[in-house]
PDB file of N, CA and C in Angstrom:
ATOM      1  N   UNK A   1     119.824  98.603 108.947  1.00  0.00           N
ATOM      2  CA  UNK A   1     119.312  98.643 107.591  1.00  0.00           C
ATOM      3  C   UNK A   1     117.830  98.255 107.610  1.00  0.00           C
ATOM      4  N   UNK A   2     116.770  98.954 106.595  1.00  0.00           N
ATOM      5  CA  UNK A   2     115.427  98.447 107.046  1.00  0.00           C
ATOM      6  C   UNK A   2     115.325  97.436 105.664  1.00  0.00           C
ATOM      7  N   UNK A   3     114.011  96.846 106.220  1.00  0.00           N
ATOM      8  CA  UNK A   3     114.128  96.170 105.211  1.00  0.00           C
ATOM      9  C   UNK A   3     112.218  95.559 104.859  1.00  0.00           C
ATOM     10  N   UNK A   4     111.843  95.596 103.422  1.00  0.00           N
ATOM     11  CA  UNK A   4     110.540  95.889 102.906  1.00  0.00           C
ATOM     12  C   UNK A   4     109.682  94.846 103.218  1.00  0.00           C
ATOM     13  N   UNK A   5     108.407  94.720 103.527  1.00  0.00           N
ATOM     14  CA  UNK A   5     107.484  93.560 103.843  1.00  0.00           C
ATOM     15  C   UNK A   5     106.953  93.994 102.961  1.00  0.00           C
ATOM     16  N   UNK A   6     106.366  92.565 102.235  1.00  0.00           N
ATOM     17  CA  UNK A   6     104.571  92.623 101.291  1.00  0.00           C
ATOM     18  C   UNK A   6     104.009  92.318 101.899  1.00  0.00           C
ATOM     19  N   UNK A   7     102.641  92.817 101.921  1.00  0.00           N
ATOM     20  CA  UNK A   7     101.463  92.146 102.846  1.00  0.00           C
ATOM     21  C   UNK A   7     100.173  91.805 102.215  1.00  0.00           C
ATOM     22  N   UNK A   8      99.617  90.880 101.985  1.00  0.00           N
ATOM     23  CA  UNK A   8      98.575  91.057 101.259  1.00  0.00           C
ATOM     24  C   UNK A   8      97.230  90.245 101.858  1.00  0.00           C
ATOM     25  N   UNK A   9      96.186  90.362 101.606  1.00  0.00           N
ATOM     26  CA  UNK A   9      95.158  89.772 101.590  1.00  0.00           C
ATOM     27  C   UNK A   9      94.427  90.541 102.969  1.00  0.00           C
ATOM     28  N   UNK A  10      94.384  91.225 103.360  1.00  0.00           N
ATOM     29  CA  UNK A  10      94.195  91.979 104.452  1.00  0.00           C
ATOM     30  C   UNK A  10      92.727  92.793 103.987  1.00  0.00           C
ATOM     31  N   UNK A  11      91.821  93.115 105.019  1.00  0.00           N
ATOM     32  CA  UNK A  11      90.332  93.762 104.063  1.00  0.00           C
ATOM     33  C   UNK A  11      90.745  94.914 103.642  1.00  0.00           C
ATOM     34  N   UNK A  12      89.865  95.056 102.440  1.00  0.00           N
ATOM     35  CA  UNK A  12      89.692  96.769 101.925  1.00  0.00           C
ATOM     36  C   UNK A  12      89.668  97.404 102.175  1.00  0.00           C
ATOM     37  N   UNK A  13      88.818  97.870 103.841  1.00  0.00           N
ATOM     38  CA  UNK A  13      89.043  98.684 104.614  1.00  0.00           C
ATOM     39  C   UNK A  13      89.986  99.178 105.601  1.00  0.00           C
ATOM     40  N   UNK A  14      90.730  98.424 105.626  1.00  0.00           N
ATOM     41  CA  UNK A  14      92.367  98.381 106.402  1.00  0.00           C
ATOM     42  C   UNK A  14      92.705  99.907 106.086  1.00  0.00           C
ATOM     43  N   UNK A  15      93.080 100.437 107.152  1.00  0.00           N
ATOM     44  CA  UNK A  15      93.260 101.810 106.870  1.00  0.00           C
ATOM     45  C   UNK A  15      95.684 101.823 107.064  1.00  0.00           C
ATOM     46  N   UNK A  16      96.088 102.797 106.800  1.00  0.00           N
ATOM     47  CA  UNK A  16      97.364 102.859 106.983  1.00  0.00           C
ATOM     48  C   UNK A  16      97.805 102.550 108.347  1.00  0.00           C
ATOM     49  N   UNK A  17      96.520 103.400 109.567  1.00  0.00           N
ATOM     50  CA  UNK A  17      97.177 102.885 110.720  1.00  0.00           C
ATOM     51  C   UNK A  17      97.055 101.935 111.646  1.00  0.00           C
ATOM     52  N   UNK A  18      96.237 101.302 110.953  1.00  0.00           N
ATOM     53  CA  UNK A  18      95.605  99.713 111.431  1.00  0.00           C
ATOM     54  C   UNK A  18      97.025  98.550 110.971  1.00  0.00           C
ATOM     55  N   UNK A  19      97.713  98.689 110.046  1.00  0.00           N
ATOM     56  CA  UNK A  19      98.873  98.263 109.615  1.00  0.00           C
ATOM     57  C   UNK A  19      99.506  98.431 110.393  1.00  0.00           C
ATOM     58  N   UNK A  20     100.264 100.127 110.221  1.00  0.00           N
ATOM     59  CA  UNK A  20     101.639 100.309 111.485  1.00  0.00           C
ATOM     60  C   UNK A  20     101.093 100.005 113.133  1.00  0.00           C
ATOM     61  N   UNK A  21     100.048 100.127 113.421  1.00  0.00           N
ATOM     62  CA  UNK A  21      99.854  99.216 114.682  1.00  0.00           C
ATOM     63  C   UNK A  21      99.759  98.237 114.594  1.00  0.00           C
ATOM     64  N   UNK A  22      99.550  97.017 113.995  1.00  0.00           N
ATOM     65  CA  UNK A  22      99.587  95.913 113.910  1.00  0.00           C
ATOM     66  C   UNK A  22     101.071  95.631 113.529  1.00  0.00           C
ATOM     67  N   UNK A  23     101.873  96.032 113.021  1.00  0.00           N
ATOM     68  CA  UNK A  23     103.222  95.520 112.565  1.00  0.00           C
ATOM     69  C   UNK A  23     104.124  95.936 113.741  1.00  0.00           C
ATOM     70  N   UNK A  24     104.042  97.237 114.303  1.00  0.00           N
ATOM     71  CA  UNK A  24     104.516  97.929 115.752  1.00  0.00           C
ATOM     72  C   UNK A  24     105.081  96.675 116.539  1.00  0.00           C
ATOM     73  N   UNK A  25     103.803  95.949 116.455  1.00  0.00           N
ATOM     74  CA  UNK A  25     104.178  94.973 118.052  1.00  0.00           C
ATOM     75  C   UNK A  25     105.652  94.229 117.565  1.00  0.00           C
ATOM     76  N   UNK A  26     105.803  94.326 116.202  1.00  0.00           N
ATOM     77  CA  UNK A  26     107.149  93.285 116.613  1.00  0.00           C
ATOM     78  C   UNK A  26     108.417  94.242 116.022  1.00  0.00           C
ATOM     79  N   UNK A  27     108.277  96.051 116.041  1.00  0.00           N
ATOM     80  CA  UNK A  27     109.553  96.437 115.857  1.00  0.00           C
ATOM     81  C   UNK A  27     109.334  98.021 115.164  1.00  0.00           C
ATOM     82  N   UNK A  28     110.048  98.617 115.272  1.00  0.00           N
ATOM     83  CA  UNK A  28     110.072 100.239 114.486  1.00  0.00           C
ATOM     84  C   UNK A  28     109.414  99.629 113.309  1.00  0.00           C
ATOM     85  N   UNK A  29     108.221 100.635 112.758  1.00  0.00           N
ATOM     86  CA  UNK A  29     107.527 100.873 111.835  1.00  0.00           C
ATOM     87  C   UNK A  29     107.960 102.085 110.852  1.00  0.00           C
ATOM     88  N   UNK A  30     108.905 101.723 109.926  1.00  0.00           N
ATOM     89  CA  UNK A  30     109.764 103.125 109.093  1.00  0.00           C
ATOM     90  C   UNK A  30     108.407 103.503 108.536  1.00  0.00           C
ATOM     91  N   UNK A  31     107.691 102.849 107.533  1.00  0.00           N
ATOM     92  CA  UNK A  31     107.041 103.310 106.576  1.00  0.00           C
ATOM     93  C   UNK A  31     105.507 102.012 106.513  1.00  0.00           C
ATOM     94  N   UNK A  32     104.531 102.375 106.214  1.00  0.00           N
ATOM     95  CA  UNK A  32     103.431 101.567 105.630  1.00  0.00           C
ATOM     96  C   UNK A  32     102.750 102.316 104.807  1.00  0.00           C
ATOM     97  N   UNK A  33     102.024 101.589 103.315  1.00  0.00           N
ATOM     98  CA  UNK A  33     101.678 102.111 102.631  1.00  0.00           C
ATOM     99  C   UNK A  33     100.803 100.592 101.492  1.00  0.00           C
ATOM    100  N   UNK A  34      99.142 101.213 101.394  1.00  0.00           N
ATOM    101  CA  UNK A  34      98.448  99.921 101.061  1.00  0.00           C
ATOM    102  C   UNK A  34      98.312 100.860  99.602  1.00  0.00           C
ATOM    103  N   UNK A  35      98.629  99.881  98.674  1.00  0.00           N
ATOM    104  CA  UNK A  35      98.169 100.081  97.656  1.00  0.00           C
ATOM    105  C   UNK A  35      96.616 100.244  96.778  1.00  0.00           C
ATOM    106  N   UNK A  36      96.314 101.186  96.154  1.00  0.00           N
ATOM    107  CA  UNK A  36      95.152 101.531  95.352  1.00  0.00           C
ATOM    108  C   UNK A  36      95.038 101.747  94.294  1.00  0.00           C
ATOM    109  N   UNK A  37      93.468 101.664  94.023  1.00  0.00           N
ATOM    110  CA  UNK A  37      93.155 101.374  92.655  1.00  0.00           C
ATOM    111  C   UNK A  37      93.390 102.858  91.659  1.00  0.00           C
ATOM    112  N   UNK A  38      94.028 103.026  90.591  1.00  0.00           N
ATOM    113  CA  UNK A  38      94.074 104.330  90.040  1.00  0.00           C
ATOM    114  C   UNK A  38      93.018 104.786  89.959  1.00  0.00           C
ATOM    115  N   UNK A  39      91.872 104.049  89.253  1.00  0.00           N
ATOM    116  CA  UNK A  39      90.720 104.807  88.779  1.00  0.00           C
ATOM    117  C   UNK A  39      89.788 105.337  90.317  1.00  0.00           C
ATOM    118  N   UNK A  40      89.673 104.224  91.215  1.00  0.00           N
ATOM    119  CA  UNK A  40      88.716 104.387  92.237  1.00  0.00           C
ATOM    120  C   UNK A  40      89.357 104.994  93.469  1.00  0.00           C
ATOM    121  N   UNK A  41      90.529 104.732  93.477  1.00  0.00           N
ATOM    122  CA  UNK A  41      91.303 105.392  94.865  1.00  0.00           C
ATOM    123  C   UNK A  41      90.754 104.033  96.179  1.00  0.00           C
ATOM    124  N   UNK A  42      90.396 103.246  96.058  1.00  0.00           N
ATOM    125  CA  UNK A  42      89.715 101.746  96.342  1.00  0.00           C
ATOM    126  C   UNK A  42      91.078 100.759  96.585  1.00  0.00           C
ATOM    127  N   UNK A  43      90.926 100.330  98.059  1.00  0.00           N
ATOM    128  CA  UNK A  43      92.212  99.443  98.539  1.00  0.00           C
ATOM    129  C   UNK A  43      92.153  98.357  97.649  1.00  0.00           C
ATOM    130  N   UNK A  44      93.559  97.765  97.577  1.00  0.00           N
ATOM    131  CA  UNK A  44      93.314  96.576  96.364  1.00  0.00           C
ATOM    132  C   UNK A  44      94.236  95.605  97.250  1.00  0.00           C
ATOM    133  N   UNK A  45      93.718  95.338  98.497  1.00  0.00           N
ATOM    134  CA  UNK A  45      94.009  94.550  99.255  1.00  0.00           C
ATOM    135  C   UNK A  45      95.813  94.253  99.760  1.00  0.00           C
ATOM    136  N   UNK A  46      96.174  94.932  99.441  1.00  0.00           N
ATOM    137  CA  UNK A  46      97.349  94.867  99.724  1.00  0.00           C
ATOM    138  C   UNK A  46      98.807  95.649  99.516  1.00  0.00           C
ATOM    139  N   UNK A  47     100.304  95.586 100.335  1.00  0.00           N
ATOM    140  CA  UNK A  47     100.738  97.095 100.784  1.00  0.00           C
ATOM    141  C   UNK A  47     101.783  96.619 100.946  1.00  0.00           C
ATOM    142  N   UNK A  48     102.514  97.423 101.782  1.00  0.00           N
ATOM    143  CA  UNK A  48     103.936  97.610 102.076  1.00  0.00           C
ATOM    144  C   UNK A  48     104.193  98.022 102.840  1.00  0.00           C
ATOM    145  N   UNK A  49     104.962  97.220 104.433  1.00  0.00           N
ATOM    146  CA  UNK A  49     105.541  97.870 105.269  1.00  0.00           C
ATOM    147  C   UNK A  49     107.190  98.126 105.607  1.00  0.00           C
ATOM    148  N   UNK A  50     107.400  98.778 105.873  1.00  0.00           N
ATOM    149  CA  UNK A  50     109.117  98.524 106.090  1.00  0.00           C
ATOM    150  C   UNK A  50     109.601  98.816 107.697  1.00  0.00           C
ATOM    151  N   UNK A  51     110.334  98.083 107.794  1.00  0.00           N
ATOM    152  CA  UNK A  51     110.671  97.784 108.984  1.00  0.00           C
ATOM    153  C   UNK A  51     111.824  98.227 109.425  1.00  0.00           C
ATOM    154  N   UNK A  52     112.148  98.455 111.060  1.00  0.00           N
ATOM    155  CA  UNK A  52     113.467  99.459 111.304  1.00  0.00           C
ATOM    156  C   UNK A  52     115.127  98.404 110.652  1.00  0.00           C
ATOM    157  N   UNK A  53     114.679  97.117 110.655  1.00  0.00           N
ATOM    158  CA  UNK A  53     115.655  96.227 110.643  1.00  0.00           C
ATOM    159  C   UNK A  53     115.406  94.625 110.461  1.00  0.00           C
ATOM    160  N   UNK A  54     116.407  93.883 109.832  1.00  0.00           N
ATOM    161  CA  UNK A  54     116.145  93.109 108.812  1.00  0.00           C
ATOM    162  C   UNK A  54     115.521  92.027 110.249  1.00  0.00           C
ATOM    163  N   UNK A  55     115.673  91.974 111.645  1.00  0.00           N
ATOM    164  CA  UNK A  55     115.856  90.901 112.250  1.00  0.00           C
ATOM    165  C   UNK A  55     114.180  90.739 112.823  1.00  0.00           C
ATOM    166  N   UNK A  56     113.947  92.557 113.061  1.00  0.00           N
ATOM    167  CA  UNK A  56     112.138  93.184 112.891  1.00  0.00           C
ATOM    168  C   UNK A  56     111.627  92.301 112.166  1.00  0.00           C
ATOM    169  N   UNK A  57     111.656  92.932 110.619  1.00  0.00           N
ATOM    170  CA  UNK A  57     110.884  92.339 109.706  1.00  0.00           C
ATOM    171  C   UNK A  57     110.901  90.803 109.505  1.00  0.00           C
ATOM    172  N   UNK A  58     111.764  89.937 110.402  1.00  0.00           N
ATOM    173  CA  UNK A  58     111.969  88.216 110.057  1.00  0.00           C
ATOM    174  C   UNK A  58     110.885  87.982 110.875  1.00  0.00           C
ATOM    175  N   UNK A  59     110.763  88.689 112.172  1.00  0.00           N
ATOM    176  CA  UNK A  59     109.945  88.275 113.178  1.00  0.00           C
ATOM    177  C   UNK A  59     108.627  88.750 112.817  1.00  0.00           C
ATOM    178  N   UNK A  60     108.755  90.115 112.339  1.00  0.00           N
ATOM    179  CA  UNK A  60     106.767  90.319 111.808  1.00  0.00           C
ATOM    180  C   UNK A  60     106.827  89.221 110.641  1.00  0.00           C
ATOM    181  N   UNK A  61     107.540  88.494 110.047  1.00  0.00           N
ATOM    182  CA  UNK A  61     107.089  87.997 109.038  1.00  0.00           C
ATOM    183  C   UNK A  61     106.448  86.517 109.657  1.00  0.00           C
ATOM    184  N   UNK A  62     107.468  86.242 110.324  1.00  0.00           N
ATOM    185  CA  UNK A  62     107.327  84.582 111.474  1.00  0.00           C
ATOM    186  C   UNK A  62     105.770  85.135 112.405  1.00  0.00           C
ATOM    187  N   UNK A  63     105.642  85.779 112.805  1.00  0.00           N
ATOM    188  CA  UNK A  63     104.361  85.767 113.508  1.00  0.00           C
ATOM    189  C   UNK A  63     103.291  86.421 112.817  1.00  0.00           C
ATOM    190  N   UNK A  64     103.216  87.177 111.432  1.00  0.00           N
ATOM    191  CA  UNK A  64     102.449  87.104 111.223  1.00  0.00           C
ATOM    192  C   UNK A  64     101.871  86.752 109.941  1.00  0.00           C
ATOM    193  N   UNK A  65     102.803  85.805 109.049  1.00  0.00           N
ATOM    194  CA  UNK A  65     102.113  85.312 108.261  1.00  0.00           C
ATOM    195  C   UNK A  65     100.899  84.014 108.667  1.00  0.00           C
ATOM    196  N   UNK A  66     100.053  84.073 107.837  1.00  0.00           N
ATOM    197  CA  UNK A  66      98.834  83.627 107.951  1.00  0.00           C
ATOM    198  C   UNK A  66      97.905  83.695 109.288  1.00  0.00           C
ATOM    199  N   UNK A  67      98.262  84.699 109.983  1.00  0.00           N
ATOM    200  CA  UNK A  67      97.780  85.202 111.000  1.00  0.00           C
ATOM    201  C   UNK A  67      96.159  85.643 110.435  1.00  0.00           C
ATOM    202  N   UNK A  68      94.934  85.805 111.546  1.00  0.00           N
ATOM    203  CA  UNK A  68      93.567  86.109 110.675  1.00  0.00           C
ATOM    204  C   UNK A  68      93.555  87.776 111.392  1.00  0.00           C
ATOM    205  N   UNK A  69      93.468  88.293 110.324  1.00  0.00           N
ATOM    206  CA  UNK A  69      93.570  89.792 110.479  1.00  0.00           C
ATOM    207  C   UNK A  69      92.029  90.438 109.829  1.00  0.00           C
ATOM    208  N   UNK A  70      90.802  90.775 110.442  1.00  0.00           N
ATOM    209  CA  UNK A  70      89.780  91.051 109.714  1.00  0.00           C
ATOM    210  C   UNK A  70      89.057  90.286 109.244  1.00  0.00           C
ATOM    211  N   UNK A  71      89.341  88.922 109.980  1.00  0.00           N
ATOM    212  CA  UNK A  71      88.736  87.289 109.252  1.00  0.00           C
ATOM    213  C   UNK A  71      89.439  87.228 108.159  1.00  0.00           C
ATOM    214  N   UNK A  72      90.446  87.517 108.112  1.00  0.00           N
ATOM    215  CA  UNK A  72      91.290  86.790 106.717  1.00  0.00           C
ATOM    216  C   UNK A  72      92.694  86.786 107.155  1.00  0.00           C
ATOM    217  N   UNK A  73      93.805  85.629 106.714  1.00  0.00           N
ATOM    218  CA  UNK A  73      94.191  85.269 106.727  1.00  0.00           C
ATOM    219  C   UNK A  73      95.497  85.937 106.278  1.00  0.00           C
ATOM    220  N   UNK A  74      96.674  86.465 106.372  1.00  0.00           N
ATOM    221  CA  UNK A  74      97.231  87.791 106.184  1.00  0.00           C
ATOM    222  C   UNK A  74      98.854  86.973 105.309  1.00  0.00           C
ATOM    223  N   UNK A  75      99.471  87.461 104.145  1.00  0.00           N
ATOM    224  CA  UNK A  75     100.563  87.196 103.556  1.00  0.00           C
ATOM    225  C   UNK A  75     101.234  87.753 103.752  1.00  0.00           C
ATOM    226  N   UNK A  76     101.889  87.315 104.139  1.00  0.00           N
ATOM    227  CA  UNK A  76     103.374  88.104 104.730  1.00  0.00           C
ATOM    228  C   UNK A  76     104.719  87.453 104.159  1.00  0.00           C
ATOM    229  N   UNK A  77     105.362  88.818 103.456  1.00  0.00           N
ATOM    230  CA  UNK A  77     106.772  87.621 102.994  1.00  0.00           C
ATOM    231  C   UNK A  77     107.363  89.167 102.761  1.00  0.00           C
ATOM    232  N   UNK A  78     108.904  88.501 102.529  1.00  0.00           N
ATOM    233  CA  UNK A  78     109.804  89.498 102.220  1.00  0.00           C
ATOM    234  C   UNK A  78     109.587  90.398 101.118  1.00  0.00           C
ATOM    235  N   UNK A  79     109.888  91.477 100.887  1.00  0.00           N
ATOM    236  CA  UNK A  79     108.895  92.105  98.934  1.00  0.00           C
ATOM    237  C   UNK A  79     110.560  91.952  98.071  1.00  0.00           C
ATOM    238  N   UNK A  80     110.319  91.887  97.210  1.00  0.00           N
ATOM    239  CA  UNK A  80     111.213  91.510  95.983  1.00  0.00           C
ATOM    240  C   UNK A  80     111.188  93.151  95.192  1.00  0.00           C
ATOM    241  N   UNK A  81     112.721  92.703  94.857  1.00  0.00           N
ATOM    242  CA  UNK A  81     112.949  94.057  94.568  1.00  0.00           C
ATOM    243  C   UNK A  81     112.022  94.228  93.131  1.00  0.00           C
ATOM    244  N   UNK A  82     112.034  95.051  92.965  1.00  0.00           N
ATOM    245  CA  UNK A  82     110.932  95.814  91.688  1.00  0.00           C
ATOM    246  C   UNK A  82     111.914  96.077  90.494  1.00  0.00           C
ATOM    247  N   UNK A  83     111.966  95.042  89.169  1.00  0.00           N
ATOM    248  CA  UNK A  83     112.677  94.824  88.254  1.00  0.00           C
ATOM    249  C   UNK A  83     112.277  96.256  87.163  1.00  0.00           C
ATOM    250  N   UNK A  84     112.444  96.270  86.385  1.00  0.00           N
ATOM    251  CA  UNK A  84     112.059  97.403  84.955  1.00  0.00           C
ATOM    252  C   UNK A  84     110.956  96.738  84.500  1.00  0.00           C
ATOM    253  N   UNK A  85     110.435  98.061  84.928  1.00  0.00           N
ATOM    254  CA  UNK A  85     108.411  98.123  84.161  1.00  0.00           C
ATOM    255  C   UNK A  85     108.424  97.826  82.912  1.00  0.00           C
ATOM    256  N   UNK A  86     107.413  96.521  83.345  1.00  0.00           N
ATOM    257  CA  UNK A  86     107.200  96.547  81.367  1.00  0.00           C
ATOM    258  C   UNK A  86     105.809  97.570  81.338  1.00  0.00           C
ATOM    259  N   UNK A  87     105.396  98.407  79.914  1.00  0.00           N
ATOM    260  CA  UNK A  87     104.401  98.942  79.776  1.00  0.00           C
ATOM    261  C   UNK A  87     103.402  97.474  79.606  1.00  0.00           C
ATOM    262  N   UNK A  88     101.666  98.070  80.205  1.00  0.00           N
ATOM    263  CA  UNK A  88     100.584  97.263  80.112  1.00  0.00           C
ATOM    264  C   UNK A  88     100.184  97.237  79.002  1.00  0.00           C
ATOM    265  N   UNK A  89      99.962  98.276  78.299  1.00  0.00           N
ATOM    266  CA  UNK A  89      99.307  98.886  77.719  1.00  0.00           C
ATOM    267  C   UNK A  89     100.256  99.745  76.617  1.00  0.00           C
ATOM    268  N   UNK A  90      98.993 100.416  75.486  1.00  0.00           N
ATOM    269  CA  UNK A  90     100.017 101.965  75.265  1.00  0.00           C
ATOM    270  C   UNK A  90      99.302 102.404  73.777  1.00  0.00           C
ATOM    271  N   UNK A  91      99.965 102.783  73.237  1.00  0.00           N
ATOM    272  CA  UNK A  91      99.658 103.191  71.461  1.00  0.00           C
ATOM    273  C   UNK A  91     100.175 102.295  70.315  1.00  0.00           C
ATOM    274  N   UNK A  92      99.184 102.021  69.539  1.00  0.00           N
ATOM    275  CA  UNK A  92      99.809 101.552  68.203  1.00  0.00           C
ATOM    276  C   UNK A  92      99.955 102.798  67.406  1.00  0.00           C
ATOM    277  N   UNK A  93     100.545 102.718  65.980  1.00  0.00           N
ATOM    278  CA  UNK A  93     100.937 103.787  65.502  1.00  0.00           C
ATOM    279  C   UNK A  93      99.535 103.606  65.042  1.00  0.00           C
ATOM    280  N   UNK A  94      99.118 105.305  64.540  1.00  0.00           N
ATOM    281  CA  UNK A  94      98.202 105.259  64.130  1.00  0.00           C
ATOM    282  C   UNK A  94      96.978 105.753  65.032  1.00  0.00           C
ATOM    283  N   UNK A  95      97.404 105.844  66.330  1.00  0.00           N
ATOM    284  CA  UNK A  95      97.003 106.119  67.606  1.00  0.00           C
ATOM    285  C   UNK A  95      95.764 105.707  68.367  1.00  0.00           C
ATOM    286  N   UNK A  96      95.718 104.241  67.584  1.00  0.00           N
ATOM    287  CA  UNK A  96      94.540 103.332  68.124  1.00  0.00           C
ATOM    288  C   UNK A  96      95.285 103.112  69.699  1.00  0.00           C
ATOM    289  N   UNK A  97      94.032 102.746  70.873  1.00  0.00           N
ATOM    290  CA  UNK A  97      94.879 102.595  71.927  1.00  0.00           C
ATOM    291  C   UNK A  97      94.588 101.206  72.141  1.00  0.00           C
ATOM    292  N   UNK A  98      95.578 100.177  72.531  1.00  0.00           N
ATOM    293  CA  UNK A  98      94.975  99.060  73.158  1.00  0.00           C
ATOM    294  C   UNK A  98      95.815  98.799  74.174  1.00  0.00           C
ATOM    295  N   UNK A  99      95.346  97.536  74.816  1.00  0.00           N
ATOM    296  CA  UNK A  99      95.235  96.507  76.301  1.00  0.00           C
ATOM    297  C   UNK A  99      96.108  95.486  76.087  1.00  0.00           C
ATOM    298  N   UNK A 100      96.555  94.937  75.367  1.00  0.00           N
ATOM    299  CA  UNK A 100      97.312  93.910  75.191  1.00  0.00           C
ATOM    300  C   UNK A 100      96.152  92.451  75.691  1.00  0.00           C
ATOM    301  N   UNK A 101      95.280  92.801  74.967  1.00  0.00           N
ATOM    302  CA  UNK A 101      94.076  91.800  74.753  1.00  0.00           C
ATOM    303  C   UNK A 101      92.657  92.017  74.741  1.00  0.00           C
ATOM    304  N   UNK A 102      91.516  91.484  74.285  1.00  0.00           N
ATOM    305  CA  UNK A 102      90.644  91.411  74.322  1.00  0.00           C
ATOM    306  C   UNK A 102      89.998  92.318  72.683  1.00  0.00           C
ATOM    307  N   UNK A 103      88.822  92.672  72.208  1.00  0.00           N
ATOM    308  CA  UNK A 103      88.786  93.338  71.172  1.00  0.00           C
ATOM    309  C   UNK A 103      89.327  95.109  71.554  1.00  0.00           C
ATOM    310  N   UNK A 104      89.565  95.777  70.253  1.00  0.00           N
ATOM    311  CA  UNK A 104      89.546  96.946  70.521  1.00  0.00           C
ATOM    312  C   UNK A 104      89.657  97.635  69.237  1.00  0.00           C
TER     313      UNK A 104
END
C-alpha cells in the first residue's frame, strides 16, 4: 500500500526531480508533485511525495525530516487526508465579488 508524504520548506527552485531523487534513496518513488501558485505558476515551497509503502515513507520521513536540503531545513511528516473544501472566496448576491476580508 503506498502511502502520502508532505514536504515542505524546501527552495522555490526545487524542481520535481530533485525530490524523487532525493526521496529514491530510502524507497520506490510512486509519485512527486510540488505545489504552485495559480496566478504565477511559481513554487510555493512545498509538495507531495508518495511512496511505494508505508514502512518507505516512515523511513524517508525518520531521515529526512529537518534534514538541510538547499540550506533549508526540510518538513517532512505524514500528509493528512484532505477533508471537504471550504470555498475561499466567491459571490455575494448581487454579484459583488469578495475575499472573506479586507475592503471590497
Amino acid at each position: 500500500m503506498t502511502r502520502k508524504i508532505f514536504v515542505a520548506n524546501f527552495p522555490y527552485r526545487t524542481t520535481v526531480e530533485e525530490l524523487t531523487v532525493l526521496f529514491e534513496q530510502h524507497g520506490e518513488v510512486v509519485s512527486a508533485k510540488i505545489a504552485t501558485d495559480r496566478e504565477t505558476g511559481r513554487s510555493r515551497g512545498f509538495g507531495f511525495v508518495e511512496m511505494g509503502s508505508e514502512e518507505q515513507a516512515a523511513e524517508a520521513i525518520r531521515q529526512l525530516n529537518g534534514q538541510d536540503f538547499g540550506g533549508r531545513p526540510l518538513a517532512v511528516r505524514e500528509a493528512e487526508d484532505r477533508g471537504p473544501r471550504r470555498g475561499a472566496g466567491g459571490f455575494r448576491p448581487g454579484g459583488r465579488r469578495f475575499s472573506g476580508g479586507g475592503r471590497w
